[in-house]
C-alpha atoms as a PDB file:
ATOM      1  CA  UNK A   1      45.640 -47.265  10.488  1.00  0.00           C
ATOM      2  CA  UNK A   2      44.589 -43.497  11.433  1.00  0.00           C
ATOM      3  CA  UNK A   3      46.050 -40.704  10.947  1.00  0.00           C
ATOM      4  CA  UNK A   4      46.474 -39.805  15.075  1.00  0.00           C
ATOM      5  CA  UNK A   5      48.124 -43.239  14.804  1.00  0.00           C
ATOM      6  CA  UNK A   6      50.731 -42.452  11.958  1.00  0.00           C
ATOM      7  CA  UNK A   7      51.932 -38.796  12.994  1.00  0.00           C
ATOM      8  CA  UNK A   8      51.492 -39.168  17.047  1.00  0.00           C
ATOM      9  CA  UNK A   9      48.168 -37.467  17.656  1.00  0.00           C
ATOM     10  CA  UNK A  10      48.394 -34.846  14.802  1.00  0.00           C
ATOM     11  CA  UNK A  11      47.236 -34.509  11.464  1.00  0.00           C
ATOM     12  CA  UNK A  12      49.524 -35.074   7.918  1.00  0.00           C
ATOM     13  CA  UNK A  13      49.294 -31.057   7.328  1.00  0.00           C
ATOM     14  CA  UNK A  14      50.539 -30.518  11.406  1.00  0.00           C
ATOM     15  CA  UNK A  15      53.232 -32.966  11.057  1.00  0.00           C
ATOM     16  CA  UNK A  16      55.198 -31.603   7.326  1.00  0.00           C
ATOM     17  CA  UNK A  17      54.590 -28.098   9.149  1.00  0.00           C
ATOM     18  CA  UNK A  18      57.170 -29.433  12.264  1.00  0.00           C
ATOM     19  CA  UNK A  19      59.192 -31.741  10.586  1.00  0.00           C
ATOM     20  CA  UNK A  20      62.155 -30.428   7.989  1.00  0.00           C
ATOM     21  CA  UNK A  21      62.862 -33.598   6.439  1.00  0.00           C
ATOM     22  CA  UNK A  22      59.473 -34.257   5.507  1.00  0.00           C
ATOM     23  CA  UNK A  23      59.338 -31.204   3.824  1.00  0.00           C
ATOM     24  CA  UNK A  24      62.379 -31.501   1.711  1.00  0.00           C
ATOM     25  CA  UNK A  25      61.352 -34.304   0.727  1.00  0.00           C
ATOM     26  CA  UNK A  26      57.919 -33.509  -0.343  1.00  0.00           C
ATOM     27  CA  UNK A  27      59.367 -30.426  -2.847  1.00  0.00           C
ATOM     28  CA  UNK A  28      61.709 -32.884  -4.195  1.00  0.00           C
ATOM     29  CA  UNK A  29      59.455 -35.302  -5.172  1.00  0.00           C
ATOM     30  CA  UNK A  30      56.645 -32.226  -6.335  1.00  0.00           C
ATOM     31  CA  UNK A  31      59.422 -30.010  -8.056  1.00  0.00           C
ATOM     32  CA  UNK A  32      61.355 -32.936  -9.806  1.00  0.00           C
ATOM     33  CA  UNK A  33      62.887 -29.935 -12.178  1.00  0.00           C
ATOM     34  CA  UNK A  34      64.156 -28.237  -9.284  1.00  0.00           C
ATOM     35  CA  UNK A  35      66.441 -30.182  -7.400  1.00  0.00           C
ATOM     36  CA  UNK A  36      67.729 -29.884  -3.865  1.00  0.00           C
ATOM     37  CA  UNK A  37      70.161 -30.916  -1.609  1.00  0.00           C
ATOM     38  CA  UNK A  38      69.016 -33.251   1.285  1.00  0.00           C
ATOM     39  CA  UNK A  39      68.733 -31.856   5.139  1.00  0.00           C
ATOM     40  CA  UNK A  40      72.042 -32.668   6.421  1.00  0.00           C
ATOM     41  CA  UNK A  41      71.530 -34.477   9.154  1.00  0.00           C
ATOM     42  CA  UNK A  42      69.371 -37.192   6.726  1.00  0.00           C
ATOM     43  CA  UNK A  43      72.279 -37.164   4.292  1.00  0.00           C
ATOM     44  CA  UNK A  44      75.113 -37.602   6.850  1.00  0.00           C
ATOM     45  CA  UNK A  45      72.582 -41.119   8.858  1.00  0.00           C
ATOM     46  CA  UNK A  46      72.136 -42.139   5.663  1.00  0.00           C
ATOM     47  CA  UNK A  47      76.031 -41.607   4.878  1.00  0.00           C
ATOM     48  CA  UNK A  48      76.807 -43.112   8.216  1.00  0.00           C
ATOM     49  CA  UNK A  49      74.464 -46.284   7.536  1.00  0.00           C
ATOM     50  CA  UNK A  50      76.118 -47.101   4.230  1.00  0.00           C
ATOM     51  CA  UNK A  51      79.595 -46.932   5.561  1.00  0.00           C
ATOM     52  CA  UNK A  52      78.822 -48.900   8.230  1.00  0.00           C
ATOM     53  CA  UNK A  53      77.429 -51.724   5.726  1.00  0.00           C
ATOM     54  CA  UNK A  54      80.370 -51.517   3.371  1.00  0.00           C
ATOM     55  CA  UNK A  55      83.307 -48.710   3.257  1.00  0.00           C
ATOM     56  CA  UNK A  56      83.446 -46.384  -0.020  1.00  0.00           C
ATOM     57  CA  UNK A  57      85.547 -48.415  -2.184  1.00  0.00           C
ATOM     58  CA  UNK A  58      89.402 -46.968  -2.935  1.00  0.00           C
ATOM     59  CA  UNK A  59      90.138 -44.577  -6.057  1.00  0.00           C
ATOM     60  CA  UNK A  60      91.798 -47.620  -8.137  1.00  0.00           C
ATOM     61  CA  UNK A  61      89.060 -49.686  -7.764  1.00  0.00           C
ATOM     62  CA  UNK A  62      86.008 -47.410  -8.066  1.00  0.00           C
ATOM     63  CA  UNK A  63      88.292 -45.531 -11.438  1.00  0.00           C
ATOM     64  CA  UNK A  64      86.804 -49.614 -13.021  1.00  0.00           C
ATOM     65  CA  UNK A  65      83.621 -49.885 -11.315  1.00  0.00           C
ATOM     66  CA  UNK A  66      82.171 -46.583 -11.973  1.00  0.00           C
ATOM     67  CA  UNK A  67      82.214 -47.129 -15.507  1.00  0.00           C
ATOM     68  CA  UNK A  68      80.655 -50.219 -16.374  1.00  0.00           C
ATOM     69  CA  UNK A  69      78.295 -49.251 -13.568  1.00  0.00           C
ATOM     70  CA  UNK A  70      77.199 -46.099 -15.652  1.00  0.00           C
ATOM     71  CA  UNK A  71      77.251 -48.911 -18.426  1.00  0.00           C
ATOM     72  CA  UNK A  72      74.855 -51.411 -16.810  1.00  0.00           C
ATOM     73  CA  UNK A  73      72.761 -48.558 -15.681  1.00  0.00           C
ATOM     74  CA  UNK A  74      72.187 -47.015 -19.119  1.00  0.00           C
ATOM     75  CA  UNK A  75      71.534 -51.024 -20.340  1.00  0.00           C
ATOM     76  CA  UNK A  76      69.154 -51.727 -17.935  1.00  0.00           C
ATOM     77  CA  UNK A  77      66.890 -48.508 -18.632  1.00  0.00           C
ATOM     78  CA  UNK A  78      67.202 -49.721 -21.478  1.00  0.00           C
ATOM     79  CA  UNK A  79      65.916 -52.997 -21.479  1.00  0.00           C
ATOM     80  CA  UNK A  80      63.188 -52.070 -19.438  1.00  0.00           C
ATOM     81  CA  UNK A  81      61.833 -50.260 -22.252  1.00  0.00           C
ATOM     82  CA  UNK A  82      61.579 -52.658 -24.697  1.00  0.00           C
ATOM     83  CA  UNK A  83      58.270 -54.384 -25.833  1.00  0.00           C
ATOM     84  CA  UNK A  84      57.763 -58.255 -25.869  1.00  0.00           C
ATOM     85  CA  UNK A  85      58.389 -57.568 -29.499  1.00  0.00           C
ATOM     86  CA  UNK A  86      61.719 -56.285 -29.383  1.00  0.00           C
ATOM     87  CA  UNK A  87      62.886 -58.878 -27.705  1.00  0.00           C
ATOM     88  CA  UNK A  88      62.283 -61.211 -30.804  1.00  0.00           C
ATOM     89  CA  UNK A  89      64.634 -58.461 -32.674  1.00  0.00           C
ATOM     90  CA  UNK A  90      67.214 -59.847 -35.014  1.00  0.00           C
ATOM     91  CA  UNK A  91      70.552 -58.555 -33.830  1.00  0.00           C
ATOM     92  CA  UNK A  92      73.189 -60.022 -36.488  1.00  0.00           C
ATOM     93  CA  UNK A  93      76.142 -62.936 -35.190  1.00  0.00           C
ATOM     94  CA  UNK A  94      73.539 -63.255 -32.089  1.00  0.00           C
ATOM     95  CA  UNK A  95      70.246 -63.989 -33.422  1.00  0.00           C
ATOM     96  CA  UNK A  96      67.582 -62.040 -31.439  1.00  0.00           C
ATOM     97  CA  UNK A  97      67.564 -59.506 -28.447  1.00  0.00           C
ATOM     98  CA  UNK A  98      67.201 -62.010 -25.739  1.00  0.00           C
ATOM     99  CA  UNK A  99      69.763 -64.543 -27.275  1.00  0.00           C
ATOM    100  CA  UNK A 100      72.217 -61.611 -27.261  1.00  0.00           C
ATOM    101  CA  UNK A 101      71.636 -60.253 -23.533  1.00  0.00           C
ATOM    102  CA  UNK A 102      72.021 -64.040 -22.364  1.00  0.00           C
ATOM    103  CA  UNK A 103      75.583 -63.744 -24.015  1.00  0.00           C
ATOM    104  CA  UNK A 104      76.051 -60.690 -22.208  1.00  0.00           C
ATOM    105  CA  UNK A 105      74.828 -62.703 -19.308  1.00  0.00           C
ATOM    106  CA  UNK A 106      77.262 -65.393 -20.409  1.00  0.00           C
ATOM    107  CA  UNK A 107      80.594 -62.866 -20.550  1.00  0.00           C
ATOM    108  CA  UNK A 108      80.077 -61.572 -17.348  1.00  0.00           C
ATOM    109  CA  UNK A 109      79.717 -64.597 -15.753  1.00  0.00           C
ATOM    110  CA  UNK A 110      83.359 -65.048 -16.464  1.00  0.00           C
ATOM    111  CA  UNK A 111      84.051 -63.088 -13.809  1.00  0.00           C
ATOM    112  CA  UNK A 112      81.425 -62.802 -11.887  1.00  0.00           C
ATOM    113  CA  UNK A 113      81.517 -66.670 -10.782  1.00  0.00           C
ATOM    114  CA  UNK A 114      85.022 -65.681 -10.505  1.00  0.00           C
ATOM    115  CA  UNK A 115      84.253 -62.991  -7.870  1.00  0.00           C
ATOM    116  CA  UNK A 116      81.876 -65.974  -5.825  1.00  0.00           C
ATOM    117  CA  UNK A 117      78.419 -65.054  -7.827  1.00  0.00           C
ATOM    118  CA  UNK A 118      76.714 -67.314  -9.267  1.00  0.00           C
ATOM    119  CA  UNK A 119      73.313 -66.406 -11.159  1.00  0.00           C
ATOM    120  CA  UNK A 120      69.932 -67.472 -10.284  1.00  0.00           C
ATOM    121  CA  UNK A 121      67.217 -68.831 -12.360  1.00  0.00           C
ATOM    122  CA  UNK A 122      65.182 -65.831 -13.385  1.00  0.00           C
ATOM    123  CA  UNK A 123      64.130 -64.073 -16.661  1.00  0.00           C
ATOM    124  CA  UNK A 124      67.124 -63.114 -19.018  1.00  0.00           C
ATOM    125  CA  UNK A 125      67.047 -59.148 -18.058  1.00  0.00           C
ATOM    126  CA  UNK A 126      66.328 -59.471 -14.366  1.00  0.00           C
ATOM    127  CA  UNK A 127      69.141 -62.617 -14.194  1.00  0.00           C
ATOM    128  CA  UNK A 128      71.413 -60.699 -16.145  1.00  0.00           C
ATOM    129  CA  UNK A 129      71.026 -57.084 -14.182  1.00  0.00           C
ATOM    130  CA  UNK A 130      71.449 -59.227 -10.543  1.00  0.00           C
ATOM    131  CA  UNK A 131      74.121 -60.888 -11.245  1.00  0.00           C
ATOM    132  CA  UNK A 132      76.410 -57.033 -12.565  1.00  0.00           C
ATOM    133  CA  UNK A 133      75.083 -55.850  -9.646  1.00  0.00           C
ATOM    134  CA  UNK A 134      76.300 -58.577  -7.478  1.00  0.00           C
ATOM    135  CA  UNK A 135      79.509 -58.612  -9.521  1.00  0.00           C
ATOM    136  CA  UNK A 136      80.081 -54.767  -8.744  1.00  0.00           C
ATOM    137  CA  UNK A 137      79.147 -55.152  -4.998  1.00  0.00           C
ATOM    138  CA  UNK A 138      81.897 -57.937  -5.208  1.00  0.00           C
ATOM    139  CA  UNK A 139      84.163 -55.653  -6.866  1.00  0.00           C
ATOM    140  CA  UNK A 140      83.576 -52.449  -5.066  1.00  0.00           C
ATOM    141  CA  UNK A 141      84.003 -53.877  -1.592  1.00  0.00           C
ATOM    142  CA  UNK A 142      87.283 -55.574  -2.482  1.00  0.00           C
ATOM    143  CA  UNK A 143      90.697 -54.755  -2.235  1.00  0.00           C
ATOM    144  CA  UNK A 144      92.337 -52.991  -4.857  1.00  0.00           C
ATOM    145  CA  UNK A 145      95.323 -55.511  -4.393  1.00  0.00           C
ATOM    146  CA  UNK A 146      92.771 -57.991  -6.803  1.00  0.00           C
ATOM    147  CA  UNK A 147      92.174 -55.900  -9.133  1.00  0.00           C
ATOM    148  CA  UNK A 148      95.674 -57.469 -10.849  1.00  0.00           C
ATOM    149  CA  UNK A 149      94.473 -60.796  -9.919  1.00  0.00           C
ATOM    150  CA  UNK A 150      94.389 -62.990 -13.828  1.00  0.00           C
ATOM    151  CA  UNK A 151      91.047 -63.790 -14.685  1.00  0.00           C
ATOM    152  CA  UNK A 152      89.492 -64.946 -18.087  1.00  0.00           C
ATOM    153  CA  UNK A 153      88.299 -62.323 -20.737  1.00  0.00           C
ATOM    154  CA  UNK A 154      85.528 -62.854 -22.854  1.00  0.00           C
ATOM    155  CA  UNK A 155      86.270 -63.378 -26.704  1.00  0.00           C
ATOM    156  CA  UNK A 156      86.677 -65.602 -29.319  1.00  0.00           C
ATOM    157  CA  UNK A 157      89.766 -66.863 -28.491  1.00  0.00           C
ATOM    158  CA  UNK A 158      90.875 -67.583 -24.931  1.00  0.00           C
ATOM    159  CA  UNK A 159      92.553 -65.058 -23.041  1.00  0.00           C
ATOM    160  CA  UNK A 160      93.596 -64.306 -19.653  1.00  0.00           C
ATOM    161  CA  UNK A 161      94.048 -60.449 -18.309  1.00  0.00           C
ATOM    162  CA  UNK A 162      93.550 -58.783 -14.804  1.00  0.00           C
ATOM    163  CA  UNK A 163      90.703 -58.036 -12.888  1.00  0.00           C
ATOM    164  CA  UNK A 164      91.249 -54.707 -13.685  1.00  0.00           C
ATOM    165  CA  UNK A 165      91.318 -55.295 -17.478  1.00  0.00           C
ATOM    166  CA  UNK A 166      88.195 -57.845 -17.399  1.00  0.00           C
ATOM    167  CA  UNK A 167      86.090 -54.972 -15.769  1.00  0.00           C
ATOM    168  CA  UNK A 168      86.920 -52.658 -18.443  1.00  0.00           C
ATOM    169  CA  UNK A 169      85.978 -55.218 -20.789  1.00  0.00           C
ATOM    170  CA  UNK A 170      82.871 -56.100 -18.945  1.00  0.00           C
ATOM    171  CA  UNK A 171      82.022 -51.947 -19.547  1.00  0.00           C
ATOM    172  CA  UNK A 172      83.004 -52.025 -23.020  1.00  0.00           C
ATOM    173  CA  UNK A 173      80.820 -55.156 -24.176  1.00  0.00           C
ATOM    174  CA  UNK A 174      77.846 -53.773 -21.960  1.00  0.00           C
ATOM    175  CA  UNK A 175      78.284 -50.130 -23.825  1.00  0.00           C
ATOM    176  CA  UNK A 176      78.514 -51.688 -27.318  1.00  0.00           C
ATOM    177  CA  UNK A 177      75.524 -54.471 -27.056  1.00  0.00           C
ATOM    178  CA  UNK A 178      73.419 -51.404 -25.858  1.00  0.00           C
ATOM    179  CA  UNK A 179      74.092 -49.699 -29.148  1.00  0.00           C
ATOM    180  CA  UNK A 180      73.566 -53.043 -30.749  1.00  0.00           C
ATOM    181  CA  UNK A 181      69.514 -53.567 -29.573  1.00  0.00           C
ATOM    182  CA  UNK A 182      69.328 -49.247 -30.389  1.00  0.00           C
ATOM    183  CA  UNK A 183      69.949 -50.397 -33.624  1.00  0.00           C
ATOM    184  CA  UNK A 184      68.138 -53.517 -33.907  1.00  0.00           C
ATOM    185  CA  UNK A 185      64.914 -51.405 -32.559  1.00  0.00           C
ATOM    186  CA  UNK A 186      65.178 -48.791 -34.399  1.00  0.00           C
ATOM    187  CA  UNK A 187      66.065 -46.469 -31.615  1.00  0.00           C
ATOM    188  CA  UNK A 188      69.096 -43.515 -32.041  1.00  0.00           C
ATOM    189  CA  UNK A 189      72.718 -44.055 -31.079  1.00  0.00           C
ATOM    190  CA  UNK A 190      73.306 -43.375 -27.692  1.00  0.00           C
ATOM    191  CA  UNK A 191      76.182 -41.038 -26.558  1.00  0.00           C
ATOM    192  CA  UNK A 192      79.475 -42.483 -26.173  1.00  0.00           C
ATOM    193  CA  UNK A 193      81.353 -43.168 -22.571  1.00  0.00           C
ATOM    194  CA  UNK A 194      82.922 -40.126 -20.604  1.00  0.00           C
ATOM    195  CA  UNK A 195      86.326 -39.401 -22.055  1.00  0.00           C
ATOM    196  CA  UNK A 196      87.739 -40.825 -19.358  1.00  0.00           C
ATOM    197  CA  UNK A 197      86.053 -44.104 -19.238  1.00  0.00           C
ATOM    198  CA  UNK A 198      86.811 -44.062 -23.297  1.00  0.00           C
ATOM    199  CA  UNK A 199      90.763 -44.126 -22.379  1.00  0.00           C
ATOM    200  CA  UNK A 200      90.497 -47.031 -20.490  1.00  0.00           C
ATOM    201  CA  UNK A 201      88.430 -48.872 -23.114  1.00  0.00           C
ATOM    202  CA  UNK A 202      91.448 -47.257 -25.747  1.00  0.00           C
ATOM    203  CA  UNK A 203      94.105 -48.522 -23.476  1.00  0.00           C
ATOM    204  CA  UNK A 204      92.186 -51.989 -22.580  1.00  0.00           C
ATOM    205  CA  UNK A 205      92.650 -52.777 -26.352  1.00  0.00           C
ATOM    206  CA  UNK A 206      96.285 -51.260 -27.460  1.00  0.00           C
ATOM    207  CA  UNK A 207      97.443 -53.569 -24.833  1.00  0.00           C
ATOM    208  CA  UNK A 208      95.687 -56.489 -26.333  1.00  0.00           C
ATOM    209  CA  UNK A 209      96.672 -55.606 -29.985  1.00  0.00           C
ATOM    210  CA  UNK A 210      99.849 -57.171 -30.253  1.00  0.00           C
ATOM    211  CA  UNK A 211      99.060 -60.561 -29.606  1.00  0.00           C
ATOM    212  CA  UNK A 212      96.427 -60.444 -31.952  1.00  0.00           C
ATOM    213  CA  UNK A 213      98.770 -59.783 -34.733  1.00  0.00           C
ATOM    214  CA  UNK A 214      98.548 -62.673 -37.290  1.00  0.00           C
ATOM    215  CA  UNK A 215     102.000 -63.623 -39.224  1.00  0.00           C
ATOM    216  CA  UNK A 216     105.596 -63.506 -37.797  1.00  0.00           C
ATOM    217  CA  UNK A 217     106.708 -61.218 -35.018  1.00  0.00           C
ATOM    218  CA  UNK A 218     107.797 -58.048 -36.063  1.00  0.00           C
ATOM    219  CA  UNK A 219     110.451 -56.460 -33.008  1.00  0.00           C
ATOM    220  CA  UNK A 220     108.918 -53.127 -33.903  1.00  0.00           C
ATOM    221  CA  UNK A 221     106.468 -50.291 -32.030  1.00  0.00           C
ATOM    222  CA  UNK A 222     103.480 -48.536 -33.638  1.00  0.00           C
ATOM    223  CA  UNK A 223     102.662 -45.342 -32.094  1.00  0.00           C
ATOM    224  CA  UNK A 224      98.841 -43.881 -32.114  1.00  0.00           C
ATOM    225  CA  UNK A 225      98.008 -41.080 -31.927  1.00  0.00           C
ATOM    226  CA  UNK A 226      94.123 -40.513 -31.014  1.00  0.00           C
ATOM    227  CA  UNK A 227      91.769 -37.317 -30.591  1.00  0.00           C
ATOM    228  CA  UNK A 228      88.627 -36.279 -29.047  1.00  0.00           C
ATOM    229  CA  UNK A 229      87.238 -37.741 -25.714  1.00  0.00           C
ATOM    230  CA  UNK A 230      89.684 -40.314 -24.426  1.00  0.00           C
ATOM    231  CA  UNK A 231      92.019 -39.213 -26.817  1.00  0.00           C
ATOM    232  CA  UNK A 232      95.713 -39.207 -26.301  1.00  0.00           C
ATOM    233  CA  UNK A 233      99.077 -40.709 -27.639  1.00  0.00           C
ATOM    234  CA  UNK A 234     100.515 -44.489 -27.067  1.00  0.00           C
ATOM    235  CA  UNK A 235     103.812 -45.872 -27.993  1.00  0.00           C
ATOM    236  CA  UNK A 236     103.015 -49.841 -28.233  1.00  0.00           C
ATOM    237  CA  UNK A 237     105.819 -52.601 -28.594  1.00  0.00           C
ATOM    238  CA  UNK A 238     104.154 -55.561 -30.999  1.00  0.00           C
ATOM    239  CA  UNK A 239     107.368 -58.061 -29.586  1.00  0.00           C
ATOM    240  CA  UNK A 240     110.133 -57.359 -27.301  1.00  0.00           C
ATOM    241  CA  UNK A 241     113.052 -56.148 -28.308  1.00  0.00           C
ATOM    242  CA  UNK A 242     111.639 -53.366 -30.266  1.00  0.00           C
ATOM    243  CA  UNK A 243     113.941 -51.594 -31.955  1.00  0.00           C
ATOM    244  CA  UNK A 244     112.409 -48.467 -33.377  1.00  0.00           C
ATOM    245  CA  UNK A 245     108.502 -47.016 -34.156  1.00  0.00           C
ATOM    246  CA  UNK A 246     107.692 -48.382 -37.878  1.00  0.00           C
ATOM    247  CA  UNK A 247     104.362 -46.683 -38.217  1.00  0.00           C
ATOM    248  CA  UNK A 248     102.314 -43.641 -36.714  1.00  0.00           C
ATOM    249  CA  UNK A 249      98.817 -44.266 -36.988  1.00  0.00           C
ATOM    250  CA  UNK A 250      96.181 -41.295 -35.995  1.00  0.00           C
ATOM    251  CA  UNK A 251      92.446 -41.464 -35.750  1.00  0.00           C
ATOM    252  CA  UNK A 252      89.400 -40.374 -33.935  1.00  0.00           C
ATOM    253  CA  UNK A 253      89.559 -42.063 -30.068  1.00  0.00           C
ATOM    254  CA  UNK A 254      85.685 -43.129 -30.268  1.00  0.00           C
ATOM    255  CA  UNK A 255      86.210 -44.482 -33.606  1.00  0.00           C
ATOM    256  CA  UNK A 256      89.022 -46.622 -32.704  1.00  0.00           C
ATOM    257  CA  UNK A 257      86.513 -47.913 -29.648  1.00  0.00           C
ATOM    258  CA  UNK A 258      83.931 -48.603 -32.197  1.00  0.00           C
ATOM    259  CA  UNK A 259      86.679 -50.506 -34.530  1.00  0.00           C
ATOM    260  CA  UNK A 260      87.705 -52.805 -31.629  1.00  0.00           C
ATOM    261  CA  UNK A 261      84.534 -53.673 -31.112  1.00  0.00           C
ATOM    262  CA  UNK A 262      83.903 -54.786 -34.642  1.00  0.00           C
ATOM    263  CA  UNK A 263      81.104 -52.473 -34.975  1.00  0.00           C
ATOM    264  CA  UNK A 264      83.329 -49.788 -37.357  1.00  0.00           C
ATOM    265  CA  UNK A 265      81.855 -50.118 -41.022  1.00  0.00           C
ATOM    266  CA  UNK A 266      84.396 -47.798 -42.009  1.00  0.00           C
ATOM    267  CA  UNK A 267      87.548 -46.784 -39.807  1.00  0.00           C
ATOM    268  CA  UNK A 268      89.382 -43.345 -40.947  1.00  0.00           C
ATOM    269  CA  UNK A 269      92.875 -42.790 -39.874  1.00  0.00           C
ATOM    270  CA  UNK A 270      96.397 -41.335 -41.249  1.00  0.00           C
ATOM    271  CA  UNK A 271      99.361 -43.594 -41.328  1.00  0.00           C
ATOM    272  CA  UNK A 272     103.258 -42.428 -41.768  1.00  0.00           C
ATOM    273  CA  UNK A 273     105.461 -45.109 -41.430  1.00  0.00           C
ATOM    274  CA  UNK A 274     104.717 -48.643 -43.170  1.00  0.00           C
ATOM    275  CA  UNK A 275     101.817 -48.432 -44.505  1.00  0.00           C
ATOM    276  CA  UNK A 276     101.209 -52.899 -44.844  1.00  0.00           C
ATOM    277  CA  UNK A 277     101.411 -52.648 -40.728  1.00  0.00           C
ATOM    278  CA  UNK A 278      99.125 -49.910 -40.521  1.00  0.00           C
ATOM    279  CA  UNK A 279      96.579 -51.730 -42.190  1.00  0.00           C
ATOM    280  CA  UNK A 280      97.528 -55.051 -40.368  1.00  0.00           C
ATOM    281  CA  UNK A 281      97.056 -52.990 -36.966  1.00  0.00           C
ATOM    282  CA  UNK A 282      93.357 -52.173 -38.054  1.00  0.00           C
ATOM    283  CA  UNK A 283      92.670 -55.708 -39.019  1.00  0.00           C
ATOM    284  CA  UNK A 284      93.814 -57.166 -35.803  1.00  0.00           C
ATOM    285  CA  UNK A 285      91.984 -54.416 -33.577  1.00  0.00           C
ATOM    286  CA  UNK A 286      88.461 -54.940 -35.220  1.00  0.00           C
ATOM    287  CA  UNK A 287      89.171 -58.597 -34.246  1.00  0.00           C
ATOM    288  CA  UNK A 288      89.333 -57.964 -30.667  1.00  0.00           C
ATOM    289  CA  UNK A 289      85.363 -57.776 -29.654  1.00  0.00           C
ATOM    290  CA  UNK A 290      83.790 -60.024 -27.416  1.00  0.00           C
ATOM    291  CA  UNK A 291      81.233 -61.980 -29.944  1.00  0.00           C
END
């Protein structure tokens, strides 16, 4: 093609000169540092196209997509990155790398074939990143009526939660495997979720804590008391009736995050109260990961 042919008789220099657009475009892409909005009338057709494809999803469901979006996001850079190598990794209870992004893989599918996706034969990172991204287009264009819909969480022992839970979960296990191949690589911790994001994660397992409570039922509540990002305080039943708060048990909200996903070599936290349930309460929280 010629250049008359491409900009309508003029050359690339005329066109940029008479066309806004263009030129936005061009200083974003040669002052990446600089950022700047869009020209408005691009922003609102490209606005307009995308509602017309799907609407914006509602508050309560984009408050559980958003995060394990941000989650699969950072994983996927992530795995991009990696050399043949480091895909051979060792990465302890999974093996290697690979063997632990097919569990990933594995997890999700849980709810993703729930959802109507079902994952196509393809290399481990590439079949893995379709099919969250199919699951959150799933997700994001649904009701938020299904987000209490029971599906099946991932874990050791079967389970059954909401939609809503399972896609915190989903975020969680994405967020912690991610640290899990930084470390088998040799690569830095990454930084933790948004607080926000965090508290769901925090609530996602005190709801799950009681059944995973080994002995007999004890009719009492533990209350926790967590600070930092996601932070906050929780009043938790283990059985119904419960007839009074037998322990308060404090620690550091990340922390607690990293405990329940069995990752916590050591877990600090105050307890007032009885101090045998306090210690029972940490044992059945680090048991509540997804490997």
């Amino acid at each position: 093609m010629t250049d008359p042919y491409l900009f309508n008789g003029r050359s690339p220099d005329e066109h940029v000169a008479g066309c806004p657009e263009c030129t936005a475009a061009i200083a974003l892409v040669e002052r990446p540092g600089h950022a700047q909005a869009p020209p408005a009338r691009l922003r609102e057709r490209v606005l307009s196209r995308a509602r017309g494809r799907r609407q914006p999803a509602t508050a309560e469901v984009a408050a559980v997509a958003v995060p394990y979006a941000t989650q699969v996001a950072l994983m996927d850079e992530l795995l991009a990155e990696l050399s043949v190598p480091q895909w051979d990794a060792p990465v302890p209870k999974h093996g290697t790398v690979r063997a632990m992004v097919e569990h990933l893989a594995a997890n999700d599918a849980r709810v993703a074939q729930f959802m109507g996706v079902r994952a196509r034969e393809a290399p481990v990172h590439r079949r893995w990143r379709e099919q969250a991204g199919a699951l959150l287009e799933r997700v994001a264009g649904g009701a938020h009526a299904l987000l209490g819909v029971e599906v099946a969480l991932a874990g050791t022992r079967p389970a059954r939660g909401s939609l809503r839970q399972a896609m915190v979960q989903r975020a969680f296990e994405t967020w912690t495997h991610a640290e899990d191949i930084r470390a088998a690589v040799g690569r830095p911790r990454g930084a933790p979720p948004a607080g926000e994001h965090l508290r769901q994660i925090v609530e996602f397992g005190l709801g799950m804590l009681p059944r995973a409570l080994k002995g007999p039922r004890r009719h009492v509540s533990a209350t926790f008391v967590l600070t930092g990002p996601g932070g906050g305080t929780w009043t938790v039943p283990l059985a119904e009736p419960s007839e009074r708060v037998a322990v308060l048990l404090s620690a550091e909200a990340a922390g607690f995050c990293t405990l329940l996903a069995g990752r916590a070599r050591e877990f600090p936290y105050a307890a007032e109260g009885d101090p045998g349930l306090a210690r029972d309460l940490v044992a059945a929280a680090a048991t509540l990961g997804c490997d």
